[in-house]
Protein backbone atom coordinates (compact mmCIF):
# COMPACT_ATOMS: atom_id res chain seq x y z
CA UNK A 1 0.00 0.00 0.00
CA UNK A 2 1.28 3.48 -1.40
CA UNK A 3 1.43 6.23 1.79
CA UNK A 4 1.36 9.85 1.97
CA UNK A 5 5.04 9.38 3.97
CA UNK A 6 6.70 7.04 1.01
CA UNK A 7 5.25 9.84 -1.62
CA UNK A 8 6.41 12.95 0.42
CA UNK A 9 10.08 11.36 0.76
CA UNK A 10 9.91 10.93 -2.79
CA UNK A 11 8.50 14.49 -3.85
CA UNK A 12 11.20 15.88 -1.35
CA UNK A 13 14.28 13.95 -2.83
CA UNK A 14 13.05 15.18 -5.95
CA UNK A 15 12.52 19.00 -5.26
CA UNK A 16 16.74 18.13 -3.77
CA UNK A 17 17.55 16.56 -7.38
CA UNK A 18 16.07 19.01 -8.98
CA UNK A 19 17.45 22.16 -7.28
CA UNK A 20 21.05 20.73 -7.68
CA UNK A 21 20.27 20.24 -11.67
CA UNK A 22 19.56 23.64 -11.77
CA UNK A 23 22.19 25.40 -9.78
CA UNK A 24 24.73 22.93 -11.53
CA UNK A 25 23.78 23.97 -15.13
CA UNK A 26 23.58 27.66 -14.21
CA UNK A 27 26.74 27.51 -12.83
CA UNK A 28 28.09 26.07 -15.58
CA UNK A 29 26.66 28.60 -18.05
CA UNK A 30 28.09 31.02 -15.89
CA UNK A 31 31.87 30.23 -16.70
CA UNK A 32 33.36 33.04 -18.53
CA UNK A 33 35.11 29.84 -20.85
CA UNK A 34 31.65 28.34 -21.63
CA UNK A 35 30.47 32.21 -22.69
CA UNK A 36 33.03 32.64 -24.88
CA UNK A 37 32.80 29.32 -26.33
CA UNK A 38 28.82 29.72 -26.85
CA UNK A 39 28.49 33.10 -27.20
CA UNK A 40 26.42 35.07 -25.07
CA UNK A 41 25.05 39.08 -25.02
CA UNK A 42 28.04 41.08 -23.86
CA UNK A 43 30.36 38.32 -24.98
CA UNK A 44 31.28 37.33 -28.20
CA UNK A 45 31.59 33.69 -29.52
CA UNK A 46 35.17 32.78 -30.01
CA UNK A 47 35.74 31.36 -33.51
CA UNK A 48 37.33 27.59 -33.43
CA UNK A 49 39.27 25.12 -35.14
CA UNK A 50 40.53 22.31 -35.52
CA UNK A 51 40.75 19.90 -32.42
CA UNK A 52 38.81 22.12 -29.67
CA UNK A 53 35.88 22.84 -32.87
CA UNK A 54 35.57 19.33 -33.26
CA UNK A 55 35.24 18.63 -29.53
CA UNK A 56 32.97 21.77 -28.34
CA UNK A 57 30.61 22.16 -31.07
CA UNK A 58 28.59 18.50 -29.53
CA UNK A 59 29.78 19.35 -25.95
CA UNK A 60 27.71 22.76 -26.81
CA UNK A 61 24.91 20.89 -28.42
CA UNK A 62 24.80 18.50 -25.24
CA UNK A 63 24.73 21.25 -23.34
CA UNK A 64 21.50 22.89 -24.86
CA UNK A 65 19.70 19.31 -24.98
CA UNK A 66 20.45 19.64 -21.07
CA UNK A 67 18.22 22.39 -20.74
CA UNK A 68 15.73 20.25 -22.87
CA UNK A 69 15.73 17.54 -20.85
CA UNK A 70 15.69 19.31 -18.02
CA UNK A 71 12.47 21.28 -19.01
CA UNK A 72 11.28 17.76 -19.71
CA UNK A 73 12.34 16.54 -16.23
CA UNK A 74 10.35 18.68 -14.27
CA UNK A 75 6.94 18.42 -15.98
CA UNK A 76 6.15 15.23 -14.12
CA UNK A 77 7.32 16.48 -11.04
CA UNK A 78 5.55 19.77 -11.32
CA UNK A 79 2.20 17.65 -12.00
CA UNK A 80 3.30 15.36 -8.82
CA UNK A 81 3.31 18.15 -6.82
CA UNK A 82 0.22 20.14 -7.88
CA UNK A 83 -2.00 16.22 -7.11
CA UNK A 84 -0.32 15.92 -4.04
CA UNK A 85 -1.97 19.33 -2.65
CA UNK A 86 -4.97 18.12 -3.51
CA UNK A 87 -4.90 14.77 -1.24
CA UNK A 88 -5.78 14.95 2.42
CA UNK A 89 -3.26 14.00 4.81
CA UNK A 90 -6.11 11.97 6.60
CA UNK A 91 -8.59 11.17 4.01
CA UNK A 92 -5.75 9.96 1.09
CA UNK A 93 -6.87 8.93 -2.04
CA UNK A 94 -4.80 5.47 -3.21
CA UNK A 95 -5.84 6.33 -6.67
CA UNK A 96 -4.64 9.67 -6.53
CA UNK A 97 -1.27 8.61 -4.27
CA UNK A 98 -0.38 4.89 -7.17
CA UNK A 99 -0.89 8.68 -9.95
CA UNK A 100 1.72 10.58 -7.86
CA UNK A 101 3.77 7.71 -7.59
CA UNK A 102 3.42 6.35 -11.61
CA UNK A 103 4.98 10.19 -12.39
CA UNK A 104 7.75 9.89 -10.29
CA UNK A 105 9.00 6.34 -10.73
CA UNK A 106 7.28 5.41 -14.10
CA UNK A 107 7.86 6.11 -17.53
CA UNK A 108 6.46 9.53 -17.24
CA UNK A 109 7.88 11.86 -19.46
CA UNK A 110 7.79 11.74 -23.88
CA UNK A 111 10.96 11.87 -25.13
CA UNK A 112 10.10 11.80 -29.10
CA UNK A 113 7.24 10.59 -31.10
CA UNK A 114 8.30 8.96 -34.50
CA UNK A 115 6.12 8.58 -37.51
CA UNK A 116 6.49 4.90 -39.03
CA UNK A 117 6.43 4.89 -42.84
CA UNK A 118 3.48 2.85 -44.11
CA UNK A 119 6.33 0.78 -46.44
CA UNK A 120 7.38 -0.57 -42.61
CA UNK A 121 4.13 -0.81 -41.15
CA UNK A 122 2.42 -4.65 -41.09
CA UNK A 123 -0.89 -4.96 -39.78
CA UNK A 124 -0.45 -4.56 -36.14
CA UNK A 125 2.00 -1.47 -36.03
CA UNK A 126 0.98 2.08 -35.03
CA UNK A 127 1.35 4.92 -37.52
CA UNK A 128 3.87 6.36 -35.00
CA UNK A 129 5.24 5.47 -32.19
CA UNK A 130 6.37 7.59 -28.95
CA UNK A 131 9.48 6.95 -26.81
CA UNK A 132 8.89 7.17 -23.00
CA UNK A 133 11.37 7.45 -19.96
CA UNK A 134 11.08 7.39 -16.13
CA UNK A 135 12.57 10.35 -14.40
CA UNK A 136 15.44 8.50 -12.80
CA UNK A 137 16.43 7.02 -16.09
CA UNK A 138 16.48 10.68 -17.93
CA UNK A 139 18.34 12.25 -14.96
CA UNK A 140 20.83 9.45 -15.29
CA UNK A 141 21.55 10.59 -18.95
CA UNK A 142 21.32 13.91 -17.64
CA UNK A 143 24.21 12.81 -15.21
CA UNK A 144 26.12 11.40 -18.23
CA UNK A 145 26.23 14.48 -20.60
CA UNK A 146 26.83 16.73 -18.37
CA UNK A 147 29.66 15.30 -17.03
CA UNK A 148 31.18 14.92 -20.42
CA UNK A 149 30.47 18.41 -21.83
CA UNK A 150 31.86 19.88 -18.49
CA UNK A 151 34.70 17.99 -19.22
CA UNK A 152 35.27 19.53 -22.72
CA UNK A 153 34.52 23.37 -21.15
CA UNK A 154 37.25 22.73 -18.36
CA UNK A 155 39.74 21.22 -20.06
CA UNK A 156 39.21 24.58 -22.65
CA UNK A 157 39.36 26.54 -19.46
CA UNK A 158 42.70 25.28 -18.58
CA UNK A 159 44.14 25.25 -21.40
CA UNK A 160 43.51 28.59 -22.37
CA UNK A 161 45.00 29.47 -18.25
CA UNK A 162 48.26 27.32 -18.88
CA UNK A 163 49.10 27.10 -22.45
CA UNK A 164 50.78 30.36 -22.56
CA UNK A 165 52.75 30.10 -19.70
CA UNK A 166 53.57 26.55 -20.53
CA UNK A 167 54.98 27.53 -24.13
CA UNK A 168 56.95 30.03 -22.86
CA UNK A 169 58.42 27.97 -20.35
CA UNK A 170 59.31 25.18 -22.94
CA UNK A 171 61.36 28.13 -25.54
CA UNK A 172 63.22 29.32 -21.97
CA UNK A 173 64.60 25.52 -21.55
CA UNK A 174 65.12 25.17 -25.49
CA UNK A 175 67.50 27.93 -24.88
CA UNK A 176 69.11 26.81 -21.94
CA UNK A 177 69.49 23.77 -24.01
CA UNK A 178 71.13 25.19 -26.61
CA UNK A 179 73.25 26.47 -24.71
CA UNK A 180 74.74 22.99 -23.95
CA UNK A 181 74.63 22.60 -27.43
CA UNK A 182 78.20 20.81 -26.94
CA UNK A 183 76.76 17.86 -25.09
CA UNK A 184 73.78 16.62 -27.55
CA UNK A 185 74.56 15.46 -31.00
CA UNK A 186 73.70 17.43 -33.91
CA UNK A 187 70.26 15.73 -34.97
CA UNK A 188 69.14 16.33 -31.48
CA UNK A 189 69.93 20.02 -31.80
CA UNK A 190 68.37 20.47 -34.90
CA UNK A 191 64.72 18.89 -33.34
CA UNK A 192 65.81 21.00 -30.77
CA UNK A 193 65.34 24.24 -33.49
CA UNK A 194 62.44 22.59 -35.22
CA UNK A 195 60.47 22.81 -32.03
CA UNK A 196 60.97 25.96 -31.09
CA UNK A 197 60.21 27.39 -34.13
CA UNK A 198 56.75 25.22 -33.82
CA UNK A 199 56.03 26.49 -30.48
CA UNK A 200 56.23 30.03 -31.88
CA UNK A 201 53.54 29.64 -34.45
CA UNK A 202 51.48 27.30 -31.53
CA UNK A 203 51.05 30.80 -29.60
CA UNK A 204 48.97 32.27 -31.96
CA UNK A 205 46.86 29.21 -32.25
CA UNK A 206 45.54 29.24 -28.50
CA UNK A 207 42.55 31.05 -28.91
CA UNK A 208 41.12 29.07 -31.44
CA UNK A 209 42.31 25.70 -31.06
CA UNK A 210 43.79 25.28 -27.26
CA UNK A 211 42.67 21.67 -27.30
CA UNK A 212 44.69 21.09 -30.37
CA UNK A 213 47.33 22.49 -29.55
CA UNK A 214 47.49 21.40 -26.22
CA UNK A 215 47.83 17.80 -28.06
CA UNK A 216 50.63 18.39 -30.19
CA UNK A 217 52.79 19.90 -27.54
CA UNK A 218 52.42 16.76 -25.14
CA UNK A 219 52.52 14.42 -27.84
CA UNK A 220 55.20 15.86 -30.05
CA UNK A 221 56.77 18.75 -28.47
CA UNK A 222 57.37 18.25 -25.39
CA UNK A 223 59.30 14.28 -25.64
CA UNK A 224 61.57 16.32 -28.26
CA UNK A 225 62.65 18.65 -25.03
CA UNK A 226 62.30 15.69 -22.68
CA UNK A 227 65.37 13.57 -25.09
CA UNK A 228 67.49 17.08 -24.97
CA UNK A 229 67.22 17.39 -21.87
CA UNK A 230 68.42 13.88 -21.28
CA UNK A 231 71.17 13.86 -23.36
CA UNK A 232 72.03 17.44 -21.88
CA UNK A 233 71.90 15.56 -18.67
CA UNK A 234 73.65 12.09 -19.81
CA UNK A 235 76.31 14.56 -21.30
CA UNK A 236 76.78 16.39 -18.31
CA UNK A 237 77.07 13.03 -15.91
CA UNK A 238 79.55 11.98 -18.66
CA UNK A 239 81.61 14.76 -18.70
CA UNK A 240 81.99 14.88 -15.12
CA UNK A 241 83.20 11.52 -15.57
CA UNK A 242 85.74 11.97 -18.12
CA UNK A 243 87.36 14.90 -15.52
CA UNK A 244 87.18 12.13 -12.96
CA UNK A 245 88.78 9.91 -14.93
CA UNK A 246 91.53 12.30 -15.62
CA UNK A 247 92.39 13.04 -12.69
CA UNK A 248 92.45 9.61 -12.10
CA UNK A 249 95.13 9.57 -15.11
CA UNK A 250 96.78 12.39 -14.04
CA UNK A 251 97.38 10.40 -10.41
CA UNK A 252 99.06 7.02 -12.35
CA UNK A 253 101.26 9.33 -14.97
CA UNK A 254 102.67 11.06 -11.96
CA UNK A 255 103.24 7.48 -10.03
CA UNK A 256 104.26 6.12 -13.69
CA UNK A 257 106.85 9.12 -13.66
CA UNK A 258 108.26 8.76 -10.28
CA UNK A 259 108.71 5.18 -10.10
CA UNK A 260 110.33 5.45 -13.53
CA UNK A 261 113.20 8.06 -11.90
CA UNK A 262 113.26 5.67 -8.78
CA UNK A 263 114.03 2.58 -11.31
CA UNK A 264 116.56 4.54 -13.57
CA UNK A 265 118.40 5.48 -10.72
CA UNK A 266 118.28 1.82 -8.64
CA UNK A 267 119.15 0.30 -12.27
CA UNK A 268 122.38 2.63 -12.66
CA UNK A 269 123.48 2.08 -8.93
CA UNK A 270 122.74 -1.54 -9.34
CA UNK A 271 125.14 -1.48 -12.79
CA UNK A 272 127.68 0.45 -10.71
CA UNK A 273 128.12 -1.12 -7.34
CA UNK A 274 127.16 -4.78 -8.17
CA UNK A 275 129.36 -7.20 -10.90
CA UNK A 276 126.53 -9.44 -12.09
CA UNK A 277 124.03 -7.79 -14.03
CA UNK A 278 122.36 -11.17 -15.41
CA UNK A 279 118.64 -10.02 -13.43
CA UNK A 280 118.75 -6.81 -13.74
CA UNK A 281 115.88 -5.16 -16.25
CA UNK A 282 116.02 -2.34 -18.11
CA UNK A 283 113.28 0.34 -16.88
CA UNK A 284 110.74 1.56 -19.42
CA UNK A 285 112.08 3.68 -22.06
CA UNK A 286 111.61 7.18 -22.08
CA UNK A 287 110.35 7.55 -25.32
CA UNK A 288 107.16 5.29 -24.08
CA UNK A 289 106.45 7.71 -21.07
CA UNK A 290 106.54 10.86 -23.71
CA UNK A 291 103.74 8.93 -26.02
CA UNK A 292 101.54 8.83 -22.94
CA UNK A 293 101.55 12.22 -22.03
CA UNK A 294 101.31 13.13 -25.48
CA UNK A 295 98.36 11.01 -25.90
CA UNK A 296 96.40 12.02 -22.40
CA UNK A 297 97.19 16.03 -23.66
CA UNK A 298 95.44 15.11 -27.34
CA UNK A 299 92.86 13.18 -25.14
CA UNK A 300 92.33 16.20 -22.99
CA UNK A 301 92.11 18.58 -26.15
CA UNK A 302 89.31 16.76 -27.91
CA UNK A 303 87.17 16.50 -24.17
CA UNK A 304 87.59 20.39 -25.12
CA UNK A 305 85.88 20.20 -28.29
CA UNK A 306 82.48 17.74 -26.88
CA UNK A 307 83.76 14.97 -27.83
CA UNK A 308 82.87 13.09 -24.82
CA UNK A 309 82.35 9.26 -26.10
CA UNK A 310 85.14 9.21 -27.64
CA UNK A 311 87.40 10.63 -25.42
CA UNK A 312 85.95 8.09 -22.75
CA UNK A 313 86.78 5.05 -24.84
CA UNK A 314 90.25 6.95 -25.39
CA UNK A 315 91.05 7.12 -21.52
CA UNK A 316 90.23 3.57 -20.74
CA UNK A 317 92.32 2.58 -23.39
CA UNK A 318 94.95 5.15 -22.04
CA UNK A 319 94.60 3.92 -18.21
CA UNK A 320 94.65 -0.04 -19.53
CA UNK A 321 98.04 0.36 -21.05
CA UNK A 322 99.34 3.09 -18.28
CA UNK A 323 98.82 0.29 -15.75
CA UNK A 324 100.69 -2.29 -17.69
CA UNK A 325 103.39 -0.28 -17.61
CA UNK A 326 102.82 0.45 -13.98
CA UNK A 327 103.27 -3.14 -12.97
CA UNK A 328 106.15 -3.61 -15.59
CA UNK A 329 107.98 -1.11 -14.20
CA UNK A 330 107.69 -2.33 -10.78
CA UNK A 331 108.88 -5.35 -11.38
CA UNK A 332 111.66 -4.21 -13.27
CA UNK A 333 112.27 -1.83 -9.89
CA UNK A 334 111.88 -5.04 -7.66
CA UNK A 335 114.42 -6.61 -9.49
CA UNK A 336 117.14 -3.65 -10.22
CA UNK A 337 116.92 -2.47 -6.55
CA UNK A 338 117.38 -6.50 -5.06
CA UNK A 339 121.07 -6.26 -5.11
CA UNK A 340 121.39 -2.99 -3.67
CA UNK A 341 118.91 -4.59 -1.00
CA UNK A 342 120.95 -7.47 -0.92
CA UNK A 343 124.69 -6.09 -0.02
CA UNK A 344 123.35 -4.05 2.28
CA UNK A 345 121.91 -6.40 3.83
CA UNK A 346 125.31 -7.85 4.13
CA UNK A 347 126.94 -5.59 5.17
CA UNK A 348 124.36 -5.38 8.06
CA UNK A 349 124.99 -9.00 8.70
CA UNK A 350 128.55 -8.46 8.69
CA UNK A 351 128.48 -5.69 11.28
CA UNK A 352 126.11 -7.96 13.84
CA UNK A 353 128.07 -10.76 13.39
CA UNK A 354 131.75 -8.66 14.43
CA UNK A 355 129.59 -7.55 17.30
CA UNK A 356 128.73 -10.88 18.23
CA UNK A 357 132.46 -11.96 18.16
CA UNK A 358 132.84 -8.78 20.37
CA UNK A 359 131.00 -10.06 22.75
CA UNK A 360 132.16 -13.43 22.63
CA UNK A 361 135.21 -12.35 23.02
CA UNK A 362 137.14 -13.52 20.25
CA UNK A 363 137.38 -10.22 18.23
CA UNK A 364 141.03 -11.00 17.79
CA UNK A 365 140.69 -14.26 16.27
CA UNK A 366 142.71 -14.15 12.94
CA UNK A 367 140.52 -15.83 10.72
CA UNK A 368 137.56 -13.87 11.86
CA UNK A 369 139.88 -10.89 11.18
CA UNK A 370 141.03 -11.83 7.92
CA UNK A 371 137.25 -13.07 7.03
CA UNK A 372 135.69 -10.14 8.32
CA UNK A 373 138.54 -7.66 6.43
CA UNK A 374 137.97 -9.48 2.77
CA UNK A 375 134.35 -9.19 3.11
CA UNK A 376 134.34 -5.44 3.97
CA UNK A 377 136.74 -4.80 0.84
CA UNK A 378 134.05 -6.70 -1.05
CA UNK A 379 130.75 -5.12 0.32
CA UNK A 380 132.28 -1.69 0.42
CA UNK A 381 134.18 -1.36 -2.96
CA UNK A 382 132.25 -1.48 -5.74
CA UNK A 383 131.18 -3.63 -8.16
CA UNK A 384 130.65 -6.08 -5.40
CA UNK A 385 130.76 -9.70 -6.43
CA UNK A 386 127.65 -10.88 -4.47
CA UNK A 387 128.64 -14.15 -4.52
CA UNK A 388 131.87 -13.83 -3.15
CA UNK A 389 130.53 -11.58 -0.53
CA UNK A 390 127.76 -13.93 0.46
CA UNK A 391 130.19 -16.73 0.75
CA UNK A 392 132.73 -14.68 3.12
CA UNK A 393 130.22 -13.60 5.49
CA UNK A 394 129.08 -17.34 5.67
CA UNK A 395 132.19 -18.78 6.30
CA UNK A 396 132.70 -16.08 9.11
CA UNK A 397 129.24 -17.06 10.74
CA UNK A 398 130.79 -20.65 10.52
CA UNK A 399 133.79 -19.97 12.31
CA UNK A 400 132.21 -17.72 15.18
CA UNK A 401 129.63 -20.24 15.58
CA UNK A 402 132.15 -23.27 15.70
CA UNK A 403 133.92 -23.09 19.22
């Protein structure tokens, strides 16, 4: 059974509905962007192209059919209302109340009526027939269009706030990246030009096409700037590591360098104060360590000129062959400075053991004497037969250590 209470919820969610339809397409014909767009006294309609024509001429059209609808909307409401005054609270009419209800929840409201030729007509079918639609089910499309034409008006709107700003922005980093027009390659820097001349004739499209243009700066535009600005940024990360890698160079010439004047000088002592020469290497020749600087000062000069990649590839090949002749000239240092090491460390041995013999008292014994006196002459008068000295100092070892 239908009650006064179920029909007065209804006929107050409705008068709700319908007061938020209302405010909510006022509102929107208020927006200075949907004025210009349509065209209203005081305001002239802004002539479109393009992208933003093809999108707001139906988002317009929607918009009037709004106002259709929502003429057609209200009708059954309107005619809900105007029975419901006429039923007593206390004396209700169920005819009257299933009417009220029939206009609210039923298929209330003529949307078209459509004449059916008499070529498609068989025996049974009505010379025209009329489309009907419950009020939910037209507010629902209501919902639907609305939502999508507001769409279209605000994304107008902000386009026609941003655009500007956002072009100019884009030409100020086109600049700055031209500016680093040493770190991109030359195809990127001529995109880089092709934009920017683009963007320039995109300002004076914003009036009448923001939408459009809008699209071809994201989708073209702006992932040209995006790969500049990556390569600017790959070029810079790379540069700072070819100055790394420099220095880095700069740090093993200078050890290359040092050691080499530490080896040429062991490998001349070694030559002068020892008689065998059989192990001793020769230390890198000079003419080797001038072709390394010479090739790190032409690999600095191109870094110079942008050539980044390249001069990368060029240092590790630099640093890969500096290092072998790093650890060849270390061992050729090892080896040169060995019998320098080695005498005096016989003459050291020689010294502890005369001390020992102090001690033991036998200082005095000839043999030690003699010993001690033919391996000094040895160790201390160059070239020094090692082996010979070796020997000596054994054979005095043997003798202190005998009695």
């Amino acid at each position: 059974m239908i009650t006064i209470e179920h029909i007065d919820q209804l006929l107050i969610d409705w008068k709700h509905k319908v007061n938020l339809v209302s405010q909510n397409l006022i509102d929107l014909q208020d927006l200075p962007t949907y004025q210009q767009l349509a065209g209203v006294p005081g305001v002239s309609k802004t002539h479109l192209t393009g992208v933003t024509a093809t999108q707001v001429t139906p988002a317009l059209e929607a918009i009037n059919d709004l106002f259709q609808q929502f003429d057609l909307l209200i009708k059954p409401i309107d005619r809900a209302n105007d029975l419901r005054k006429q039923v007593s609270r206390f004396l209700g009419s169920e005819k009257a109340l299933q009417d009220i209800e029939n206009l609210l929840t039923g298929a209330s409201i003529q949307l078209s009526v459509v004449q059916t030729p008499f070529a498609h007509r068989d025996l049974l079918t009505a010379a025209e027939t009329t489309t009907t639609i419950a009020p939910a089910q037209l507010l629902s499309r209501m919902m639907q269009t609305f939502q999508a034409a507001r769409d279209v008006v605000l994304a107008v709107d902000a386009a026609w706030l941003t655009l500007d700003s956002t072009l100019i922005d884009a030409e100020t980093e086109i600049r700055s990246l031209q500016q680093s027009a040493d770190l991109i390659d030359q195809s990127c820097l001529k995109e880089l030009v092709q934009v920017h001349h683009t963007i320039a004739a995109l300002h004076d499209r914003i009036q009448q096409d923001p939408l459009g243009v809008r699209a071809e700066f994201e989708q073209t535009l702006q992932p040209a700037i995006i790969r500049a600005r990556n390569a600017v940024q790959q070029g810079v990360q790379q540069q700072a590591q070819v100055r790394e890698r420099i220095a880095i160079a700069h740090t093993l010439l200078n050890q290359l360098e040092a050691l080499h004047q530490q080896n040429l000088a062991a490998f001349a002592e070694s030559q002068e104060k020892v008689v065998d020469h059989s192990l001793l290497q020769d230390p890198i020749a000079s003419e080797h360590l001038s072709a390394l600087k010479q090739w790190l000062t032409r690999l600095e000069a191109k870094l110079t000129e942008g050539l980044v990649s390249p001069v990368l590839i060029g240092l590790e090949n630099w640093m890969t062959q500096t290092r072998e002749s790093l650890a060849s000239e270390k061992r050729a240092y090892s080896a040169n400075v060995k019998p320098l090491e080695s005498r005096r460390e016989l003459r050291g041995r020689l010294d502890a053991l005369k001390a020992k013999a102090l001690a033991r008292g036998r200082s005095e014994d000839a043999t030690l004497v003699e010993l001690a006196a033919q391996a000094k002459q040895l160790l201390y008068t160059p070239p020094t037969p090692l082996d010979a000295a070796i020997a000596l100092v054994s054979q005095y070892e043997k003798r202190l250590n005998s009695h």
